[in-house]
N, C-alpha and C. Protein backbone atom coordinates (compact mmCIF):
# COMPACT_ATOMS: atom_id res chain seq x y z
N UNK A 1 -54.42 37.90 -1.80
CA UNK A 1 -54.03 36.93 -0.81
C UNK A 1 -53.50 35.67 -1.49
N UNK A 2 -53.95 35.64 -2.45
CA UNK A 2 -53.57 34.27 -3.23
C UNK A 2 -52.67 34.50 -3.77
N UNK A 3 -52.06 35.32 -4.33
CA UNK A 3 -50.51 35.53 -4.86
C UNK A 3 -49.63 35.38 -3.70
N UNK A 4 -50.25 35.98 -2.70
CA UNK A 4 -48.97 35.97 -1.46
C UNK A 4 -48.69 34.72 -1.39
N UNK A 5 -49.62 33.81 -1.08
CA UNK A 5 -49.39 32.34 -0.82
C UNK A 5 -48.45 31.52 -2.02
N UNK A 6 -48.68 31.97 -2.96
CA UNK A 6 -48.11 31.63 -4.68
C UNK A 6 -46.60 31.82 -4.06
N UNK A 7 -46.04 33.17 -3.62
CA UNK A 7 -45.22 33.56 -3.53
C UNK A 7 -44.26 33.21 -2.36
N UNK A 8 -45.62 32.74 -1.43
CA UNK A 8 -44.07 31.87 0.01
C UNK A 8 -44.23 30.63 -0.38
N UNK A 9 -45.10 29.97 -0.99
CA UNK A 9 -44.68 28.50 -1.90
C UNK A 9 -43.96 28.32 -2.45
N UNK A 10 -43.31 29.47 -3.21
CA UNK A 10 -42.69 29.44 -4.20
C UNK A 10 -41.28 29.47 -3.62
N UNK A 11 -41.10 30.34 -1.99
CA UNK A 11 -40.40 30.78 -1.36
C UNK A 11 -39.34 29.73 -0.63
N UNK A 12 -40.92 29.02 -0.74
CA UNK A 12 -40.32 27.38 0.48
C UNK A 12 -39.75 26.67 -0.48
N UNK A 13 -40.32 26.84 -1.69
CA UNK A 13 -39.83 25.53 -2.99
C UNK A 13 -38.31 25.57 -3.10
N UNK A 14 -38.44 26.87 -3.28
CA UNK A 14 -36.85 27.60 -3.67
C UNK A 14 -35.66 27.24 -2.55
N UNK A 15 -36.29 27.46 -1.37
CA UNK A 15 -35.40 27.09 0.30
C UNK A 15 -35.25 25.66 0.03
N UNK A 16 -36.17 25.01 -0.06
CA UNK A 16 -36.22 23.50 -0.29
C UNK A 16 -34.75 23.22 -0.95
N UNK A 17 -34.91 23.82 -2.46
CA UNK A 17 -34.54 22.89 -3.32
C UNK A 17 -32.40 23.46 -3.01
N UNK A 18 -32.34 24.84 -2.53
CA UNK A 18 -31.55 25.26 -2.36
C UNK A 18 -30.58 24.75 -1.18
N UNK A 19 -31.16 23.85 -0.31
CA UNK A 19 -31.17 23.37 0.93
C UNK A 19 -30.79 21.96 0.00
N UNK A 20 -31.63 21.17 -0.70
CA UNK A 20 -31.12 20.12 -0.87
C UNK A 20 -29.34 20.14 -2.11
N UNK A 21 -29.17 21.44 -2.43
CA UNK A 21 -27.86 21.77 -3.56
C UNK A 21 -27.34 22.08 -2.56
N UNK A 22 -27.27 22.86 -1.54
CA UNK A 22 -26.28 22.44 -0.42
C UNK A 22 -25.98 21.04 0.25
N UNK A 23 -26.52 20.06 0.45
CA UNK A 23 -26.17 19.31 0.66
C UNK A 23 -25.87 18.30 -0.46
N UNK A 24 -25.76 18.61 -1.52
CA UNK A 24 -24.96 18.36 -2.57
C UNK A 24 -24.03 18.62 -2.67
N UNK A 25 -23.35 19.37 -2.43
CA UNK A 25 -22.04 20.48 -2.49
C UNK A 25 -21.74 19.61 -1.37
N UNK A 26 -21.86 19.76 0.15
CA UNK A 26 -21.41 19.28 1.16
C UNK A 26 -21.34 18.10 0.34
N UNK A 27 -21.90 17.10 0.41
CA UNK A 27 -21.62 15.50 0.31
C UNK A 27 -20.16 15.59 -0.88
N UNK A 28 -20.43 16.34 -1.95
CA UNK A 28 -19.12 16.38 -3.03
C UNK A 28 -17.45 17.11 -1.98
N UNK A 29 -17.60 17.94 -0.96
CA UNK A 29 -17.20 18.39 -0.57
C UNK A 29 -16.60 16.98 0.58
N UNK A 30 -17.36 16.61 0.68
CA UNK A 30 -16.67 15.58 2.12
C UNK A 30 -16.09 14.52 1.34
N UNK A 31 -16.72 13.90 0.34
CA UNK A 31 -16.42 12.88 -0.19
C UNK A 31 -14.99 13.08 -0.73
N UNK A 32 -14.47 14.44 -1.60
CA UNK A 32 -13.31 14.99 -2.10
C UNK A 32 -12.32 15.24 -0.60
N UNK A 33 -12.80 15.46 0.45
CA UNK A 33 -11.93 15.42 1.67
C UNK A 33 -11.66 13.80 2.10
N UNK A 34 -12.69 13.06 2.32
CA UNK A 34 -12.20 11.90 2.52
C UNK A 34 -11.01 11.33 1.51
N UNK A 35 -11.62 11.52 0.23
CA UNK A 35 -10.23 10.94 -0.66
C UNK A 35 -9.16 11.20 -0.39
N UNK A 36 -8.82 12.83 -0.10
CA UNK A 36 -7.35 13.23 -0.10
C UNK A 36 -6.98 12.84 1.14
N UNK A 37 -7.71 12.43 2.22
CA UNK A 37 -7.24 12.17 3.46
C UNK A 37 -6.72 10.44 2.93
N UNK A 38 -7.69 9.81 2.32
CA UNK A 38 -7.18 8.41 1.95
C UNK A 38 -6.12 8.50 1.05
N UNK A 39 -6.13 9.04 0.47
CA UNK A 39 -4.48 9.65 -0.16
C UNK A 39 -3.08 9.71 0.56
N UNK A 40 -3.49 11.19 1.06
CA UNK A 40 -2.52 10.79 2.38
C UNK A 40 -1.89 9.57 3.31
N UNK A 41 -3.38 9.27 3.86
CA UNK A 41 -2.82 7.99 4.56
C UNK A 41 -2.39 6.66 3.94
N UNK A 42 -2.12 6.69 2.90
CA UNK A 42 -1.36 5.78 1.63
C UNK A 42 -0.56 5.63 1.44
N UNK A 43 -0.31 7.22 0.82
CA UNK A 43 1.29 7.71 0.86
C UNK A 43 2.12 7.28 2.07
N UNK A 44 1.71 7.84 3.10
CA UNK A 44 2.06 7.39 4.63
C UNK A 44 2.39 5.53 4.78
N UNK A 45 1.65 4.95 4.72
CA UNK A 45 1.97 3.52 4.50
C UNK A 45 2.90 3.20 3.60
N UNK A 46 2.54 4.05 2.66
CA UNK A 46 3.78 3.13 1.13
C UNK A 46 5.14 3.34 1.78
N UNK A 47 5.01 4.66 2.24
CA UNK A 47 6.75 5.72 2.12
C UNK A 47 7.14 4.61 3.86
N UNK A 48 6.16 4.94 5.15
CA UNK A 48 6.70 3.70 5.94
C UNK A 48 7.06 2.43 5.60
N UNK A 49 6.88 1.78 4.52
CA UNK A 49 6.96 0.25 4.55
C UNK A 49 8.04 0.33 3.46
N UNK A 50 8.02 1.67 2.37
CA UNK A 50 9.63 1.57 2.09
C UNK A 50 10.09 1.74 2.52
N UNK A 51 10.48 2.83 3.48
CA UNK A 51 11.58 2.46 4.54
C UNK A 51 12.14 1.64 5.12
N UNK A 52 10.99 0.89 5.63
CA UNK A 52 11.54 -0.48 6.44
C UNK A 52 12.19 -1.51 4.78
N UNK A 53 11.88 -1.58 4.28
CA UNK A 53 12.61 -1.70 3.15
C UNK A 53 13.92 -1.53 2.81
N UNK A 54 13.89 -0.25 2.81
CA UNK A 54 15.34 0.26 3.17
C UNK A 54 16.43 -0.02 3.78
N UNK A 55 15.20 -0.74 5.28
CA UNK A 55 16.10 -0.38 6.14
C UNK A 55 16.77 -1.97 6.49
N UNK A 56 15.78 -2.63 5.52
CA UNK A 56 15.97 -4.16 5.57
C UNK A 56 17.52 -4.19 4.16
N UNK A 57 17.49 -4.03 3.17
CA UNK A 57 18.71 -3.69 2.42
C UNK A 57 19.91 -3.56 3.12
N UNK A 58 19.95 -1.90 3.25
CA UNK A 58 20.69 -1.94 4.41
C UNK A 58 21.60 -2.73 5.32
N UNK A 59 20.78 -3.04 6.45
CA UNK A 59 21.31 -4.32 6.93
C UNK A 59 22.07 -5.34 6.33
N UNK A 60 21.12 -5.46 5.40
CA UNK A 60 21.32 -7.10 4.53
C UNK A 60 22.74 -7.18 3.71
N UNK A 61 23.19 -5.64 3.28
CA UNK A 61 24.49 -5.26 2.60
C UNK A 61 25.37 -5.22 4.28
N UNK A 62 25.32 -4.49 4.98
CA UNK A 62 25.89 -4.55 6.29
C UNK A 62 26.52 -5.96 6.41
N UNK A 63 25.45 -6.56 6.71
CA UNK A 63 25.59 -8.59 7.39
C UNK A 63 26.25 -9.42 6.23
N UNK A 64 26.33 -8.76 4.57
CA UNK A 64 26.66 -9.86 3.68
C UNK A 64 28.31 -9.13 3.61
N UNK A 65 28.62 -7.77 3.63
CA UNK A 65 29.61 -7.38 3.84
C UNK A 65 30.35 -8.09 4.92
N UNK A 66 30.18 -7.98 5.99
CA UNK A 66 30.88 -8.65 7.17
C UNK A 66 31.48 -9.91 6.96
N UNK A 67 30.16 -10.40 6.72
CA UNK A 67 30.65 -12.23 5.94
C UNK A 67 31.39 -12.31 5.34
N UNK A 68 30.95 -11.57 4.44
CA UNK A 68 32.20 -11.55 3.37
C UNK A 68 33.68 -11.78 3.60
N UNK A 69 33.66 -10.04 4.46
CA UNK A 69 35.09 -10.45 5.05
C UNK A 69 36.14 -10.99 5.66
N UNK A 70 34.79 -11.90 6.95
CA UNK A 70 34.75 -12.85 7.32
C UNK A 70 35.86 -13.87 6.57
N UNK A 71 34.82 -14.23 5.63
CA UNK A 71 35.45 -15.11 4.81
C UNK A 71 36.35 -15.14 3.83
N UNK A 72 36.86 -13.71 3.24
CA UNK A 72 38.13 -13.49 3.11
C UNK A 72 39.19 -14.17 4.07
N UNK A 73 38.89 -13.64 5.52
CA UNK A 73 39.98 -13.51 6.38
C UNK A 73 40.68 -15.25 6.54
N UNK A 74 39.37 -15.85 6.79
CA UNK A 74 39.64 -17.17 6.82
C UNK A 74 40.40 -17.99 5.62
N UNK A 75 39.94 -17.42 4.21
CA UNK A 75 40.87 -17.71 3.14
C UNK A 75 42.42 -17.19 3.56
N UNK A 76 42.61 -15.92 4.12
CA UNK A 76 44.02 -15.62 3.93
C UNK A 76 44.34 -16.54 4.56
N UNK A 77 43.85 -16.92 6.16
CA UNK A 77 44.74 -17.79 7.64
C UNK A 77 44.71 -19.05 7.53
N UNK A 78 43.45 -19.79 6.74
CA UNK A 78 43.89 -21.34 5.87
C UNK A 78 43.96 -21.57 5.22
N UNK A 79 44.74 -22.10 4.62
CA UNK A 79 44.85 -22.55 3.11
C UNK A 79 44.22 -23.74 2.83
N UNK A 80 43.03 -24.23 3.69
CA UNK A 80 42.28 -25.55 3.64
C UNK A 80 40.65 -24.49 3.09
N UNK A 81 40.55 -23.53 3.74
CA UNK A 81 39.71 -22.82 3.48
C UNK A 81 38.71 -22.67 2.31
N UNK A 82 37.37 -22.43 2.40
CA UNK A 82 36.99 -22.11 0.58
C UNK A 82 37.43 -21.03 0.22
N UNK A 83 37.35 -20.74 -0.67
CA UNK A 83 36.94 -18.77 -1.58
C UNK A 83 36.13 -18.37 -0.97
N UNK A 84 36.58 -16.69 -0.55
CA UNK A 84 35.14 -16.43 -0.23
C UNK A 84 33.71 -16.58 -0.60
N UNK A 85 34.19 -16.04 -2.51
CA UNK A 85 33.19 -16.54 -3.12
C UNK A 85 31.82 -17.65 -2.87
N UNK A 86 32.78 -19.28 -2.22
CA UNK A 86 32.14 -20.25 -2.09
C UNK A 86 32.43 -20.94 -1.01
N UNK A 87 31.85 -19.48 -0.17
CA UNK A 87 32.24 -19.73 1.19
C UNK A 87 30.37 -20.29 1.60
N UNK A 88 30.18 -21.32 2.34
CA UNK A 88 29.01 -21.50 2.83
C UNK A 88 28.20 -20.50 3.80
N UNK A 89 28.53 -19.80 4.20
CA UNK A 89 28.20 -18.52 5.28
C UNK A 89 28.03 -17.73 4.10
N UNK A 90 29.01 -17.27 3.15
CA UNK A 90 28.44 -15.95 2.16
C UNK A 90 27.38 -16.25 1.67
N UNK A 91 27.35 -17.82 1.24
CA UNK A 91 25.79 -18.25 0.63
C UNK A 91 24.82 -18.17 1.23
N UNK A 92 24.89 -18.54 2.59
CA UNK A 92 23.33 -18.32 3.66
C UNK A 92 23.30 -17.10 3.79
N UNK A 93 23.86 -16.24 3.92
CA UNK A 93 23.82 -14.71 4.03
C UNK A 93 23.16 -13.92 3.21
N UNK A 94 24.03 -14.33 2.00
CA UNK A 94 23.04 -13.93 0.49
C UNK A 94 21.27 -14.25 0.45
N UNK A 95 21.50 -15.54 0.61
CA UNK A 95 20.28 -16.10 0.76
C UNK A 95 19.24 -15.78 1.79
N UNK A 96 19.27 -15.36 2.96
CA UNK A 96 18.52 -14.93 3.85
C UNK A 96 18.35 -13.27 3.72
N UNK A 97 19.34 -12.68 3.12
CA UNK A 97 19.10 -11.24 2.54
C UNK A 97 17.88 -11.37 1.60
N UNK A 98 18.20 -12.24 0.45
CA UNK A 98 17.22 -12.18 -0.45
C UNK A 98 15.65 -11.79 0.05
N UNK A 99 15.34 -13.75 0.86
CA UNK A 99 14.23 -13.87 1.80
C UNK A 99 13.48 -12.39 2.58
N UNK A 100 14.74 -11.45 2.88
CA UNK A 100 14.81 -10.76 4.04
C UNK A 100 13.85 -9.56 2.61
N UNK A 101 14.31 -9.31 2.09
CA UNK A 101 14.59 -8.04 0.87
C UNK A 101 12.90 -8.70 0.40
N UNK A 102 12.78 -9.37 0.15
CA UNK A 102 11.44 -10.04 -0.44
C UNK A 102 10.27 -10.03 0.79
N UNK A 103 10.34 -10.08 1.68
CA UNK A 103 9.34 -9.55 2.75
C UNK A 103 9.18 -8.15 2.91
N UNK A 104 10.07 -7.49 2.80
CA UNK A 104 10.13 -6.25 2.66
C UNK A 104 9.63 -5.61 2.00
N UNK A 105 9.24 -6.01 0.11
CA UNK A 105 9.08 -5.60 -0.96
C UNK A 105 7.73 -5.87 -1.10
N UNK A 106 7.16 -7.23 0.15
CA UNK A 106 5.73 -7.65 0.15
C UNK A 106 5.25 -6.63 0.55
N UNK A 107 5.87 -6.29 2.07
CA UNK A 107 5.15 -5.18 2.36
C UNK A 107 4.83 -3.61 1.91
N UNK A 108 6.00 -3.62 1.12
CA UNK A 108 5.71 -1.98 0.09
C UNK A 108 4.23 -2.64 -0.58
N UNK A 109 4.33 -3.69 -1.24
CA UNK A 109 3.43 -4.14 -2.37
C UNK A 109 2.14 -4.09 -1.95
N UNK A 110 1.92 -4.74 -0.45
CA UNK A 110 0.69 -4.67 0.25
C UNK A 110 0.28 -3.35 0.46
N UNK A 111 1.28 -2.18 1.34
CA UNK A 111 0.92 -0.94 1.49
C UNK A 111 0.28 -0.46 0.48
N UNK A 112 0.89 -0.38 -0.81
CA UNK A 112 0.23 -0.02 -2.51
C UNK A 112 -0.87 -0.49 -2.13
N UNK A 113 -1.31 -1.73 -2.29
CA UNK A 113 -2.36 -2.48 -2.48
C UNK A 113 -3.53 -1.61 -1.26
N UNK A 114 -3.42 -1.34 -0.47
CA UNK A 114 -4.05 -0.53 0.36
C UNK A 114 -4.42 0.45 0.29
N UNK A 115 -3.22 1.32 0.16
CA UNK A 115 -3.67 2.90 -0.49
C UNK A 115 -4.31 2.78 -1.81
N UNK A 116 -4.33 2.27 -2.90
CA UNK A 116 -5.12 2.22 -3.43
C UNK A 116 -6.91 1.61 -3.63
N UNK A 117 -6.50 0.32 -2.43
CA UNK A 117 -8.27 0.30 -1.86
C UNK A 117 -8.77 1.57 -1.22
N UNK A 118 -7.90 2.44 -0.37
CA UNK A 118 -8.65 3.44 0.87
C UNK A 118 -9.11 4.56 0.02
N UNK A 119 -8.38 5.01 -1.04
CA UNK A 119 -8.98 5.95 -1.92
C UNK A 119 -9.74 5.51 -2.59
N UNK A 120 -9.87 4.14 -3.35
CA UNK A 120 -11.50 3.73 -4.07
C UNK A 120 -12.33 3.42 -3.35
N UNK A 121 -12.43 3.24 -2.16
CA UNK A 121 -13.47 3.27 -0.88
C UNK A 121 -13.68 4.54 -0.66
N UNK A 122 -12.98 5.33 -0.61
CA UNK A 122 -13.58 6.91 -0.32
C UNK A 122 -14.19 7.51 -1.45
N UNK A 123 -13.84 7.20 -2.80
CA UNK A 123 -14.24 7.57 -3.73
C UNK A 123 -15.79 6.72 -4.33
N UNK A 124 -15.78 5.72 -3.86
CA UNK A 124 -17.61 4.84 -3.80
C UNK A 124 -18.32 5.16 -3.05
N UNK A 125 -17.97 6.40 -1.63
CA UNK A 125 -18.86 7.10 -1.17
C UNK A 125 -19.69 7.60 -1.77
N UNK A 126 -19.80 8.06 -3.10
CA UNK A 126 -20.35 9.52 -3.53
C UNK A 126 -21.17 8.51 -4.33
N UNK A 127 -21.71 7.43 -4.42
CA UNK A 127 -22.40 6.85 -5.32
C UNK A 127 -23.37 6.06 -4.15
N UNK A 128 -24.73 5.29 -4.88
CA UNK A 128 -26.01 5.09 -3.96
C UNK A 128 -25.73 3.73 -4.53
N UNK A 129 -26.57 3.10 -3.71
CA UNK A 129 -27.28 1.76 -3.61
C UNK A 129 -26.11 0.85 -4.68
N UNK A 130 -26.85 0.51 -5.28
CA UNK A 130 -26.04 -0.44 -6.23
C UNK A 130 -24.66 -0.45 -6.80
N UNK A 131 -24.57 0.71 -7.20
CA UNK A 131 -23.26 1.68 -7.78
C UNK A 131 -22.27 1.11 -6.93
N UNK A 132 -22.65 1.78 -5.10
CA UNK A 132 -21.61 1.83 -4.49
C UNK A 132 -21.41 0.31 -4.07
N UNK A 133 -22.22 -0.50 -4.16
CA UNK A 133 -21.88 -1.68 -3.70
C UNK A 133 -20.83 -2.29 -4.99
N UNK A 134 -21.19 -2.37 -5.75
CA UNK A 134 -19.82 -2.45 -6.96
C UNK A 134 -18.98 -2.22 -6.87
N UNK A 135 -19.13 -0.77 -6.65
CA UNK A 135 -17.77 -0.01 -6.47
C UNK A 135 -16.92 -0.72 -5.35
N UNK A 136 -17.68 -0.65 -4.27
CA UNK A 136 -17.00 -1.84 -3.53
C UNK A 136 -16.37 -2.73 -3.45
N UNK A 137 -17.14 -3.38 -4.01
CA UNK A 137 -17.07 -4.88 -4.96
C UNK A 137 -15.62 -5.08 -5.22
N UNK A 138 -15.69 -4.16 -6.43
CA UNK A 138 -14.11 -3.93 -7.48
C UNK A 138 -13.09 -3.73 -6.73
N UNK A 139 -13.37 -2.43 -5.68
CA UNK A 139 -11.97 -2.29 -5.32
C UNK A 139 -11.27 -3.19 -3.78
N UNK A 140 -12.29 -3.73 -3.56
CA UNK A 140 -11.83 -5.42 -2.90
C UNK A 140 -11.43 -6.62 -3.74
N UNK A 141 -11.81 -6.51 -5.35
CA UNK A 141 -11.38 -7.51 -5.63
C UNK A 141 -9.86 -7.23 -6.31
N UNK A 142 -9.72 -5.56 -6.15
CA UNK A 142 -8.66 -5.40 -7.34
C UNK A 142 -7.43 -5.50 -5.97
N UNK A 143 -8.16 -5.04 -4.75
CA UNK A 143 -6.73 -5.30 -3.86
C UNK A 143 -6.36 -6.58 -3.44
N UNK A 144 -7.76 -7.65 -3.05
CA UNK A 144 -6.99 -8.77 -3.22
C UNK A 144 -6.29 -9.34 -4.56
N UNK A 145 -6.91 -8.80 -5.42
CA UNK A 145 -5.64 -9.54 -6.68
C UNK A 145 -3.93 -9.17 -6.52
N UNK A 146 -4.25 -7.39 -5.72
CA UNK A 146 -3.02 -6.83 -5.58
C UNK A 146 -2.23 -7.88 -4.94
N UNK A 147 -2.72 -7.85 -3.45
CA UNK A 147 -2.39 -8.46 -2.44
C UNK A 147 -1.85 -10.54 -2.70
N UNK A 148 -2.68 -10.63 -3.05
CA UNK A 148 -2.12 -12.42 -4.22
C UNK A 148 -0.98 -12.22 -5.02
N UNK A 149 -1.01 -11.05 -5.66
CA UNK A 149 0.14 -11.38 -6.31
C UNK A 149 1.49 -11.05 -5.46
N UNK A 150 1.22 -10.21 -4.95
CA UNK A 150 2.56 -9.84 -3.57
C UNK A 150 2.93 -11.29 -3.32
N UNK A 151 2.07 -11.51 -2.45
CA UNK A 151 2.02 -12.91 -1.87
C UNK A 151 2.74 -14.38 -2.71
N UNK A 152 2.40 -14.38 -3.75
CA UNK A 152 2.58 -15.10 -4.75
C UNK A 152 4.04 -15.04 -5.12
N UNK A 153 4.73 -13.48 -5.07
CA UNK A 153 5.84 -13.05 -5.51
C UNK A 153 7.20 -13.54 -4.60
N UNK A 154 6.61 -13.13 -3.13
CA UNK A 154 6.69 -13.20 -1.75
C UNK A 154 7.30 -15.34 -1.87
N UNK A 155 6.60 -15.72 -2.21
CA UNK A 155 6.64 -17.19 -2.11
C UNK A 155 7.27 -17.75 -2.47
N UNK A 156 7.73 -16.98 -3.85
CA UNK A 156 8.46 -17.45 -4.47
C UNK A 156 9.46 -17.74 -4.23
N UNK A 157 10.42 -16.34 -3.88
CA UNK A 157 11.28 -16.22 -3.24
C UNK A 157 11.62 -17.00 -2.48
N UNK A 158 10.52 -16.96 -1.29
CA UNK A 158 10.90 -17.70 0.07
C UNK A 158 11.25 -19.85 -0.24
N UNK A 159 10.47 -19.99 -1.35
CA UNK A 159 10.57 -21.36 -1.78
C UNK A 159 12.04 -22.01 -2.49
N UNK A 160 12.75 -20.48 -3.31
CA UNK A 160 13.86 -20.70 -3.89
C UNK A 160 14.85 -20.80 -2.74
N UNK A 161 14.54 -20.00 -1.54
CA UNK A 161 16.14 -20.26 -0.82
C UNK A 161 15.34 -21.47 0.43
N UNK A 162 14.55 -22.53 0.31
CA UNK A 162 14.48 -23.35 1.74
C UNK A 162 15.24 -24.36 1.29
């Protein structure tokens, strides 16, 4: 009788411990799904906010083209006229492209700055108490540094053409 008991102790130990390596596996298992999902949704932000990027360029060649010609045309029909070159309209044009192109580039920069917090947040899941609060920690401080320097870059810009 006493072996039997030896033997579903041993039975439960084993269920136990087999029960807690499954939920080892699961937790490595979710934690590796959350990442690639924060992956994903990164990519997704970066590739949207280049676009609009894009789509800000774009334009910005569109509107400085026009001017341009604009201001050709007015060179041919006065001869009081500037150069196009140093035409005041080609200059604000240029200049608000820039502005325009530099908000744009914030926002790729920020998106980065994001997707790379959402995957080190998914990836400080898999760590306890202290660890993950670090982990934390870091990858809030590494996106606001991201995010400052965008900003910073962003400013610049906007300060050279007021």
């Amino acid at each position: 009788m006493r072996k039997h008991v030896n033997v579903l102790a041993g039975l439960a130990f084993a269920a136990a411990m087999l029960q807690g390596c499954n939920q080892q596996v699961d937790s490595a298992a979710k934690v590796q799904a959350d990442v690639a999902k924060a992956e994903a949704d990164g990519q997704k932000k970066v590739i949207d906010a280049q676009a609009n990027l894009d789509q800000v360029v774009a334009q910005n060649n569109k509107n400085l083209v026009g001017t341009q010609a604009d201001a050709q045309k007015d060179a041919s029909t006065d001869p009081n006229a500037p150069p196009p070159a140093a035409s005041a309209d080609v200059a604000k044009a240029r200049s608000d492209a820039e502005v325009k192109v530099a908000d744009g580039q914030y926002g790729v920069d920020k998106a980065k700055a994001e997707a790379v917090k959402q995957v080190a947040d998914a990836r400080c899941e898999s760590q306890a108490g202290d660890a993950n609060k670090q982990c934390l920690a870091t990858a809030k401080a590494d996106y606001d540094s991201a995010v400052a320097a965008a900003k910073a870059k962003n400013d610049e810009v906007h300060a050279a053409h007021k």
